[in-house]
Protein backbone atom coordinates (compact mmCIF):
# COMPACT_ATOMS: atom_id res chain seq x y z
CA UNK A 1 -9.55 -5.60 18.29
CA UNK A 2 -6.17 -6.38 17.03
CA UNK A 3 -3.98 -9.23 15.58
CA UNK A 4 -0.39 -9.14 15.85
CA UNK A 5 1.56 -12.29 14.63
CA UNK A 6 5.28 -12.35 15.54
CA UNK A 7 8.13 -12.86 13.30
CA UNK A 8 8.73 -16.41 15.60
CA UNK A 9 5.71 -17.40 13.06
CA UNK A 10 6.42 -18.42 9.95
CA UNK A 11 3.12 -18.15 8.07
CA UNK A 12 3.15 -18.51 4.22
CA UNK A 13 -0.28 -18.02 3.44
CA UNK A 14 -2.64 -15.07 4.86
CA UNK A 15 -6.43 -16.70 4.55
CA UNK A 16 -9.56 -15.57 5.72
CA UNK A 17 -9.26 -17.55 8.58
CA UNK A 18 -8.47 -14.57 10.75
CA UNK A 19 -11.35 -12.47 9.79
CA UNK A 20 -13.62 -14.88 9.90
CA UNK A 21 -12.86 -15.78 13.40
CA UNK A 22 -12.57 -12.22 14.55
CA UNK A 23 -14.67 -10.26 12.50
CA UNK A 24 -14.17 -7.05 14.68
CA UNK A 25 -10.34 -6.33 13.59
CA UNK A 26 -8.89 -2.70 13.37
CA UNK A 27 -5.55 -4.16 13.20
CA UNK A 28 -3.57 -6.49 11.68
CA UNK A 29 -0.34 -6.75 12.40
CA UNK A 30 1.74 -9.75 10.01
CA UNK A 31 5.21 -8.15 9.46
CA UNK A 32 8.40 -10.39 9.03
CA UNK A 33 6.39 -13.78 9.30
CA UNK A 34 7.92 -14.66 6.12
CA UNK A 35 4.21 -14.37 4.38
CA UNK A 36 4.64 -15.08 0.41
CA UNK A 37 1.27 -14.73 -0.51
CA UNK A 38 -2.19 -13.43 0.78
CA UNK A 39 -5.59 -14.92 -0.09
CA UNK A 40 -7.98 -12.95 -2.06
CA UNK A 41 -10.76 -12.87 0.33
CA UNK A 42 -8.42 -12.93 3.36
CA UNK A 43 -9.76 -9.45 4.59
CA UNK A 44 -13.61 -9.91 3.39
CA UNK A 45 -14.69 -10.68 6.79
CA UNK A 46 -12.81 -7.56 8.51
CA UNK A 47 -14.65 -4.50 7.56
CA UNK A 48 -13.53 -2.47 10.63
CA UNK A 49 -10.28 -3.10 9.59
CA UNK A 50 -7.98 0.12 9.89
CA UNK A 51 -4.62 -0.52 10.18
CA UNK A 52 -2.64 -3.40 8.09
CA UNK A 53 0.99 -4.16 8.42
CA UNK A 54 2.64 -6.68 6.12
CA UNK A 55 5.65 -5.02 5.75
CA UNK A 56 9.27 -7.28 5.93
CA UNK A 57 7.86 -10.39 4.03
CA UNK A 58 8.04 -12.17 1.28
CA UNK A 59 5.01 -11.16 -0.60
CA UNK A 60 5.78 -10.91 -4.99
CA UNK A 61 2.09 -10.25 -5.63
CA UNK A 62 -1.40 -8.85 -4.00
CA UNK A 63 -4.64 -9.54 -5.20
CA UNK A 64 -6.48 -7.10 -7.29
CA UNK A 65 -9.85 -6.81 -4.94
CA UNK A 66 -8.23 -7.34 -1.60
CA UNK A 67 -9.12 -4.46 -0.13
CA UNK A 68 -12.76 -4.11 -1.57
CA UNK A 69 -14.60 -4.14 1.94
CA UNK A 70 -11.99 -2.64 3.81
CA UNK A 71 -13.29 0.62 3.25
CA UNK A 72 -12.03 2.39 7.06
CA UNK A 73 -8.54 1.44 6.29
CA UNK A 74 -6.42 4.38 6.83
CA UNK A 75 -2.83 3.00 7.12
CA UNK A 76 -0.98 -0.17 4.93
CA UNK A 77 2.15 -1.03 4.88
CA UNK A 78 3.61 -3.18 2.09
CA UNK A 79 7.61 -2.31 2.20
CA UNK A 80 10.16 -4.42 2.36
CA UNK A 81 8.56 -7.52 0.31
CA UNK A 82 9.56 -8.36 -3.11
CA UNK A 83 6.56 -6.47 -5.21
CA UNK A 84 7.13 -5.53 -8.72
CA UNK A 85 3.74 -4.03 -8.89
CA UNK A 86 0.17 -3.60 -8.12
CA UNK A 87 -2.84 -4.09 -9.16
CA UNK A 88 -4.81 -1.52 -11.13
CA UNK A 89 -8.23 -2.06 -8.77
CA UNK A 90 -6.34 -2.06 -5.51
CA UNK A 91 -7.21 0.89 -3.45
CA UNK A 92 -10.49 1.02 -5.47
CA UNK A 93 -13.04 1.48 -1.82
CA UNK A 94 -9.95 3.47 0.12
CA UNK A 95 -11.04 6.98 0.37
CA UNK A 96 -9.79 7.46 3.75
CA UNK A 97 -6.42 5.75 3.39
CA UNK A 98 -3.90 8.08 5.00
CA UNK A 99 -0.72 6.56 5.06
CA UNK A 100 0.37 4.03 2.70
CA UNK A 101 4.61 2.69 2.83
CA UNK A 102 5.36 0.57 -0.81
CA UNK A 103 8.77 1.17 -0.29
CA UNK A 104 11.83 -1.27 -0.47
CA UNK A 105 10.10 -3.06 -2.91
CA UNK A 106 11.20 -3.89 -6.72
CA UNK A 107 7.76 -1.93 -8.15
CA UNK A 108 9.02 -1.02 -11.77
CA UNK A 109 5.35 -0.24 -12.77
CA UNK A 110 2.07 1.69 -11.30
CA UNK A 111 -1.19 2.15 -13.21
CA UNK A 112 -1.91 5.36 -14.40
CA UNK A 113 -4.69 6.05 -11.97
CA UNK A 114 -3.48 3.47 -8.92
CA UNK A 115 -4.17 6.20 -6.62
CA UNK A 116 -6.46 8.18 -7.92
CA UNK A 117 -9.31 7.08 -4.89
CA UNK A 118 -6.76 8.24 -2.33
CA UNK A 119 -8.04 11.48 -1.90
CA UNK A 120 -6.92 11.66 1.84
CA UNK A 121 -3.35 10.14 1.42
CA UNK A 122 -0.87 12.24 3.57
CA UNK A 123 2.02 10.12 3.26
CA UNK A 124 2.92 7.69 -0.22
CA UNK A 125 6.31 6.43 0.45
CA UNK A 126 8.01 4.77 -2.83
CA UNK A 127 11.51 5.08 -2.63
CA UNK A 128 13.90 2.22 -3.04
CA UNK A 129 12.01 0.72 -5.77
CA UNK A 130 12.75 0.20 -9.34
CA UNK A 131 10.61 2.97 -10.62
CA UNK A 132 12.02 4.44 -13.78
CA UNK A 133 9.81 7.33 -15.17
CA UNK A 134 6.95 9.32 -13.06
CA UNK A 135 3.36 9.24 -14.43
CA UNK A 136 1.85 12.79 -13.68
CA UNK A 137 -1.40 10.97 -13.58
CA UNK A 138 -0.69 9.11 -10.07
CA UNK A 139 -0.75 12.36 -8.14
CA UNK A 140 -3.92 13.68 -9.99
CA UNK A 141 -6.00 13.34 -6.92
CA UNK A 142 -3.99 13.46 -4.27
CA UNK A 143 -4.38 17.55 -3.04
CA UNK A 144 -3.94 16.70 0.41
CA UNK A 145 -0.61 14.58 0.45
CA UNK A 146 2.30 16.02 2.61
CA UNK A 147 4.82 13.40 2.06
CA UNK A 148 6.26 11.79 -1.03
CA UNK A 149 9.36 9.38 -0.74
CA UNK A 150 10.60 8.91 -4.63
CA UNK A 151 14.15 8.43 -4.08
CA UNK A 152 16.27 5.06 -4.54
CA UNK A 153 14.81 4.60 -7.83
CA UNK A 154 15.80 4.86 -11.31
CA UNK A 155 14.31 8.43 -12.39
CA UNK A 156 15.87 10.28 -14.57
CA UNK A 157 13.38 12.72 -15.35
CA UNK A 158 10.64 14.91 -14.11
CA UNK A 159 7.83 15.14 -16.14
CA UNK A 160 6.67 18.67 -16.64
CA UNK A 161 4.16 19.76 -14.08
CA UNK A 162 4.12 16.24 -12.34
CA UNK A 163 3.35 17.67 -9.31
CA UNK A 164 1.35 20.17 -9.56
CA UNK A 165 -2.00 18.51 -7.93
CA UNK A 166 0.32 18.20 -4.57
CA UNK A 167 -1.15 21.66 -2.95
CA UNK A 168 -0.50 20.81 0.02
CA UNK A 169 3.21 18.95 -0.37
CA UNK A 170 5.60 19.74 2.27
CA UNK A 171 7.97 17.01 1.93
CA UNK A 172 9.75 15.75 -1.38
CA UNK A 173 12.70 13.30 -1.88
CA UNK A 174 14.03 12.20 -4.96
């Protein structure tokens, strides 16, 4: 139910290939396999997919819709590549994302309503990124996070009442 590839692999390209030949993944485990792109219909063929790791790699870009049928995914990790930003459709089918690690990136921009579908989201690390300003409309819908990692950027200010859709906030570092 899992597929871990080892940093011993040097894999430059993520395709479907995977999915297609084990259409029954929960996990997927590609971190530090030097992977510099992903395909965009790499993950159709996983829709039981619930964890996916492809943190420590080389990856500058995602694809808008790569997530679309990943719809049980409740933990991604994306630190520690070389993104400068995402996609506004990205998390569009991840209501039940919990966890999601974009740190150690160079993200300088977000969309205005990049997260607005992660209504479950605990944890949004971001820190060590390039971010310069906050947009109060990225935590609009987000009542149930607990942990928000916004230091190591370039923030200067706080908008007023940024945060004031984080209820349930327990942790803050900027």
């Amino acid at each position: 139910k899992w597929i871990s590839l080892y940093n011993e692999m040097k894999l430059r390209t993520f395709s479907s290939i995977f999915c297609q030949k084990f259409p029954n993944l929960e996990v997927v485990r590609a971190n530090e396999v030097e992977l510099e792109s992903i395909d965009e219909n790499s993950l159709l063929y996983c829709p039981n997919l619930d964890h996916l790791l492809l943190d420590n790699n080389k990856l500058r870009a995602v694809p808008e819709y790569l997530l679309i049928r990943n719809s049980k995914l409740t933990l991604l990790w994306l630190q520690s590549n070389q993104l400068t930003s995402l996609p506004q459709n990205l998390f569009a089918n991840q209501g039940r994302l919990e966890a999601l690690d974009l740190s150690d990136n160079q993200i300088n921009f977000l969309p205005s309503n990049i997260f607005y579908p992660l209504a479950r989201l605990l944890s949004l690390q971001l820190y060590n990124n390039q971010l310069q300003s906050l947009d109060p409309q990225w935590f609009v819908n987000l009542q149930n996070l607990r942990r928000l990692g916004l230091d190591g950027n370039q923030i200067s200010e706080v908008p007023s009442k940024c945060f004031a859709a984080l209820k349930n906030l327990e942790l803050l570092f900027m």
